[in-house]
Protein backbone atom coordinates (compact mmCIF):
# COMPACT_ATOMS: atom_id res chain seq x y z
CA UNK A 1 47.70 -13.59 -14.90
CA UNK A 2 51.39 -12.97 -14.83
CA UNK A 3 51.93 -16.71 -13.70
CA UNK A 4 49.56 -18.01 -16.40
CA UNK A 5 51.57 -15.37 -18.93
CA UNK A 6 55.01 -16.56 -18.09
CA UNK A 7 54.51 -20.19 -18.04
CA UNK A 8 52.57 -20.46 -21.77
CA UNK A 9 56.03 -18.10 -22.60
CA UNK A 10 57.75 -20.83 -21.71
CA UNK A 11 56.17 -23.31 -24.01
CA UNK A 12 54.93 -21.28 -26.75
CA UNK A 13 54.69 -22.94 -30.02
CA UNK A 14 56.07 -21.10 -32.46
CA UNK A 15 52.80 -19.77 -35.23
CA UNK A 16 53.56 -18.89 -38.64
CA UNK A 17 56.14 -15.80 -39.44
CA UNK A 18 54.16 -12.79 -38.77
CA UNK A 19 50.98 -14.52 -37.90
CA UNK A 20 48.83 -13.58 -34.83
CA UNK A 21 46.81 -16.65 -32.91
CA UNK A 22 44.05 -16.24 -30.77
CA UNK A 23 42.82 -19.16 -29.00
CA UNK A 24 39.53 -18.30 -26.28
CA UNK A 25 39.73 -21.10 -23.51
CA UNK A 26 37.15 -22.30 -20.88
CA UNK A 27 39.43 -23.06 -18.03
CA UNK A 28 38.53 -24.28 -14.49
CA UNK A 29 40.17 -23.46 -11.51
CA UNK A 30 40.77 -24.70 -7.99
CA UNK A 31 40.92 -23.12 -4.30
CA UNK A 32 44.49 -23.08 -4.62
CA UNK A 33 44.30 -21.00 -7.87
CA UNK A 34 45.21 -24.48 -10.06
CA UNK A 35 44.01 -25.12 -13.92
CA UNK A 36 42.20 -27.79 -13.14
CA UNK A 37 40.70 -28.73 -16.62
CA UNK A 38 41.02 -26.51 -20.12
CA UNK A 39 38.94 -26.62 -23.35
CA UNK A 40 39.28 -24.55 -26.65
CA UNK A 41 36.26 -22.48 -26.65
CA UNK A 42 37.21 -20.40 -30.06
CA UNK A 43 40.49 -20.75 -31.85
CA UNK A 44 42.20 -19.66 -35.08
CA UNK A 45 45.18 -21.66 -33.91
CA UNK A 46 46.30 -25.23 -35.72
CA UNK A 47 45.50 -28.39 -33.61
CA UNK A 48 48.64 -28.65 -32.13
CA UNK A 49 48.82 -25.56 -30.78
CA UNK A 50 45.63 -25.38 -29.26
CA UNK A 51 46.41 -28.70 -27.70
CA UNK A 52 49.84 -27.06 -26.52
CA UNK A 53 47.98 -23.97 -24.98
CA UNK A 54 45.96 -26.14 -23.06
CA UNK A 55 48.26 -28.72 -21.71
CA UNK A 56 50.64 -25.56 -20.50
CA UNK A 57 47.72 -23.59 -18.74
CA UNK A 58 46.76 -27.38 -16.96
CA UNK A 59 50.07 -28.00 -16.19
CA UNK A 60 51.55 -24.65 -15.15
CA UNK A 61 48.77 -21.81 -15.22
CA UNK A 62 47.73 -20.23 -11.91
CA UNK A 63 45.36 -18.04 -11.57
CA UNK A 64 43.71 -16.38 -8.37
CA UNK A 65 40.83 -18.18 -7.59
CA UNK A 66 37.48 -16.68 -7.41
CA UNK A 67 36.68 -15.38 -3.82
CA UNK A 68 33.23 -15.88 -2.42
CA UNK A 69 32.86 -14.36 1.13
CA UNK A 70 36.33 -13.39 1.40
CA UNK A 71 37.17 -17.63 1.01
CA UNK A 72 38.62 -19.39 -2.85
CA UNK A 73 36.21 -21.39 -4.19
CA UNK A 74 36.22 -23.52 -7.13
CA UNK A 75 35.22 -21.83 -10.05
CA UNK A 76 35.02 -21.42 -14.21
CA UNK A 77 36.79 -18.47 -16.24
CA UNK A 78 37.28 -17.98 -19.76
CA UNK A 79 40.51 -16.66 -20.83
CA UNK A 80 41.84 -15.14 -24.57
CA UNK A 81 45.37 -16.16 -25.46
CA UNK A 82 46.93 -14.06 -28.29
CA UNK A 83 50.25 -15.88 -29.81
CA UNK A 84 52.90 -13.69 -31.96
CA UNK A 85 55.71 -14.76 -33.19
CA UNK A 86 58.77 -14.13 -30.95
CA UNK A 87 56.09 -12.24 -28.44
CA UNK A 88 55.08 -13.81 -24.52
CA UNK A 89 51.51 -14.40 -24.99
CA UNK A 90 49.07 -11.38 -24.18
């Protein structure tokens, strides 16, 4: 999750002063450990930034994929993204 952490970082939109988002997304993911497809599941986030969350995680996010016999397969995760002002997301 460090990956998925430090690209989101990257693009973090920037909440309200002292506000806390959290934004619970249904995310699939590839063999190779790819975000294949994201949708907000729960958020307390504005539009945008849910919309910001998700294009980052499809566009950057890696996971590792789920293993099944000791071999990736494709699978489905959900995952709880906290923004803070000024903070990486946790």
């Amino acid at each position: 999750m460090l990956i998925l952490a430090l690209a989101l970082q990257a693009a973090a939109p920037d909440p309200a002063a002292g506000e806390e988002l959290t934004i619970v997304a249904k995310i699939d993911v590839d063999v190779a450990g790819r975000i294949t497809n994201c949708t907000i599941v729960e958020s307390e986030a504005p539009q945008n930034v849910n919309e910001a969350t998700c294009r980052t995680l499809a566009l950057k996010g890696r996971v590792k994929p789920k293993l099944e016999d000791g071999k990736p397969v494709v699978s489905s995760r959900e995952v709880r993204i906290r923004w803070r002002k000024g903070e990486a997301p946790k």
